[in-house]
Protein backbone atom coordinates (compact mmCIF):
# COMPACT_ATOMS: atom_id res chain seq x y z
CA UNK A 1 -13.04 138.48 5.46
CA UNK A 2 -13.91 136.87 1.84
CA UNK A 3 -17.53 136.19 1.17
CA UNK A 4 -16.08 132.87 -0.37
CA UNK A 5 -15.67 131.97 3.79
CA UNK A 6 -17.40 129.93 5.74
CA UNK A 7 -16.77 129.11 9.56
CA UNK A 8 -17.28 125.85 11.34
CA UNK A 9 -17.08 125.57 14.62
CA UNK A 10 -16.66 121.73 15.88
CA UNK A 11 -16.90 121.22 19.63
CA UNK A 12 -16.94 122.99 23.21
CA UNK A 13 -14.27 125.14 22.42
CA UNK A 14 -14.86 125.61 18.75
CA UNK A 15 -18.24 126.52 19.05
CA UNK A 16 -17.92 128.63 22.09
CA UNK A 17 -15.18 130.54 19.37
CA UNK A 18 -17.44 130.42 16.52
CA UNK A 19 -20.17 132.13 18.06
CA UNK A 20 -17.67 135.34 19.19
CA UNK A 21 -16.74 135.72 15.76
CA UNK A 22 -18.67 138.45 13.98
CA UNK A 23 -19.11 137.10 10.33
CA UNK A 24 -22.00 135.64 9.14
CA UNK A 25 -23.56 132.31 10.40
CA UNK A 26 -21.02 130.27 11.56
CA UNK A 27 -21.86 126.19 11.41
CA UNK A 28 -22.00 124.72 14.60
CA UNK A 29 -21.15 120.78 15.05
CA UNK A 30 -21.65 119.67 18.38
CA UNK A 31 -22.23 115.95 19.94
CA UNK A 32 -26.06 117.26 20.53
CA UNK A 33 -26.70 117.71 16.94
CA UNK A 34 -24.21 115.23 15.39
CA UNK A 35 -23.63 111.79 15.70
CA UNK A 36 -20.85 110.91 13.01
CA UNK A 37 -18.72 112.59 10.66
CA UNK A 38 -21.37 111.96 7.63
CA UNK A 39 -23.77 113.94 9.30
CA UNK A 40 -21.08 116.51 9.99
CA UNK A 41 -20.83 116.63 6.55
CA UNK A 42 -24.64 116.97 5.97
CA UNK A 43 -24.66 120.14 8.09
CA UNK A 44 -22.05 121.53 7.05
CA UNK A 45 -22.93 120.56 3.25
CA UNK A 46 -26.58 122.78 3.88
CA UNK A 47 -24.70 125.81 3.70
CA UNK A 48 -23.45 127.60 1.19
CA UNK A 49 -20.01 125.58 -0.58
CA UNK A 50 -17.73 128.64 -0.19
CA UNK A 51 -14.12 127.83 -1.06
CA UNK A 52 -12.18 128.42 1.93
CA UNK A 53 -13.13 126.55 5.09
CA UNK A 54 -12.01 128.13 8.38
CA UNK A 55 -12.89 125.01 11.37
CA UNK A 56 -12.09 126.13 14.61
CA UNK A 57 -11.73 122.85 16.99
CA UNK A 58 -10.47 121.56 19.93
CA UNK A 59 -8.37 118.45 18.96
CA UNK A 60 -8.32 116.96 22.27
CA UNK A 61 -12.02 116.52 22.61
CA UNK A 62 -13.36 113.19 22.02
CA UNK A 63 -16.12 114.23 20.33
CA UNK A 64 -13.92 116.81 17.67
CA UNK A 65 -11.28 114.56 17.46
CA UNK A 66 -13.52 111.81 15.79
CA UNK A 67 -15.19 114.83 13.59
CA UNK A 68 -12.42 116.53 12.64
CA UNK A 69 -10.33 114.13 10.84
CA UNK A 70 -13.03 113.14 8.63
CA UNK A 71 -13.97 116.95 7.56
CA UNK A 72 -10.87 117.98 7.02
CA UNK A 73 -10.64 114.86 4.83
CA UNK A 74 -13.76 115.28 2.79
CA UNK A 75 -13.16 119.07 2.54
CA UNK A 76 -9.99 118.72 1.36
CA UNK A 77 -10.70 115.91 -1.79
CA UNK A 78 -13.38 118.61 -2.73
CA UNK A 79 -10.49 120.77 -3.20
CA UNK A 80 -11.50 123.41 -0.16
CA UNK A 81 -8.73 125.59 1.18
CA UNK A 82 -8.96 124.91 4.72
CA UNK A 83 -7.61 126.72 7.51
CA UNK A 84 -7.72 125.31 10.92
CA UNK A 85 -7.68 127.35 14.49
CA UNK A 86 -6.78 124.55 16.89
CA UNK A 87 -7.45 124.69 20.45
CA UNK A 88 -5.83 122.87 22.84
CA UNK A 89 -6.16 121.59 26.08
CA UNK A 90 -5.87 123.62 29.43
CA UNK A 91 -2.83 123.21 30.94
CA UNK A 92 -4.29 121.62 34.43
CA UNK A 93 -5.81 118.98 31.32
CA UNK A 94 -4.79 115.48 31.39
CA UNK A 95 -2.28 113.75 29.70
CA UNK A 96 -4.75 111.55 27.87
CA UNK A 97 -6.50 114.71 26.43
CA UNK A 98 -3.18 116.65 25.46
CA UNK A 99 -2.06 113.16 23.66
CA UNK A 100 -5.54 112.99 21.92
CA UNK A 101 -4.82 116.58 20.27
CA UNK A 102 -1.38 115.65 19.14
CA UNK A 103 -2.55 112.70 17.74
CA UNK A 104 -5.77 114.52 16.12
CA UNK A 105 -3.16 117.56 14.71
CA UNK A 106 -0.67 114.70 13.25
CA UNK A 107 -3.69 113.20 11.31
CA UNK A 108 -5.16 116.50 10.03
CA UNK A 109 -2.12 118.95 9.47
CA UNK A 110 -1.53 117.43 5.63
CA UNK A 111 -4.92 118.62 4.94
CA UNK A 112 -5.30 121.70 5.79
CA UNK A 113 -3.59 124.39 3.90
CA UNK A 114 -2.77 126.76 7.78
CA UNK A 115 -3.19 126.05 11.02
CA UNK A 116 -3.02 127.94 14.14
CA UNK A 117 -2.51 126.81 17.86
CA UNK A 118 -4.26 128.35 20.31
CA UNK A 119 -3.72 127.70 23.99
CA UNK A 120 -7.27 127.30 25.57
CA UNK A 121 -6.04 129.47 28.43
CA UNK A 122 -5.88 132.69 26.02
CA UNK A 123 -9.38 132.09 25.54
CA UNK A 124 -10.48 133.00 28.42
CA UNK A 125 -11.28 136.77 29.61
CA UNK A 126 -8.97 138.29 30.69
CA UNK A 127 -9.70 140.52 34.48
């Protein structure tokens, strides 16, 4: 990977991701250190402005999906190349949640420049 990358992981799932990737320090946004999008922005505006963005989120999340639109946003009128791993819900999820992330993916796919779907199920170790 580019030194010009920088990781964000937003979220359960994102973060949980983040942290198992071996490159650098990843930013973590989570609702225990984040309260809105602006401060999203704060933490993710302490590191190092690299020029491609790689956020790895789940969209069905309440807490990412109110995040995530708003980075991508923001990134994206900075002129950031952003690539997006999107995780979505189990399958045994509710319908509210899987609605959520198709919702969330509508609102941020003309953004980002790639995206990837990753069923949350694959994420898990395999026995």
């Amino acid at each position: 990977m580019s030194d010009k990358l920088n990781i964000i992981g937003i979220g359960g799932a994102g973060i949980n991701i983040a942290n198992k990737i071996n490159y650098g320090k990843p930013v973590l946004i989570s609702s225990s250190n984040c309260s809105s999008p602006e401060e999203a922005m704060d933490m993710i505006d302490s590191k190092n402005q690299p020029e491609d963005v790689v956020i790895i989120a789940s969209p069905a999340g309440k807490f990412s999906s109110s995040i995530l639109p708003t980075v991508c946003s923001k990134l994206n009128s900075r002129g950031k190349k952003i690539f997006l791993i999107a995780v979505m819900p189990f399958h045994f999820e509710s319908s509210e949640r899987k609605e959520r992330a198709e919702v969330t993916l509508r609102n941020v796919r003309r953004m980002v420049a790639s995206y990837k779907i990753v069923e949350n199920e694959k994420t898990l170790p395999q026995p």
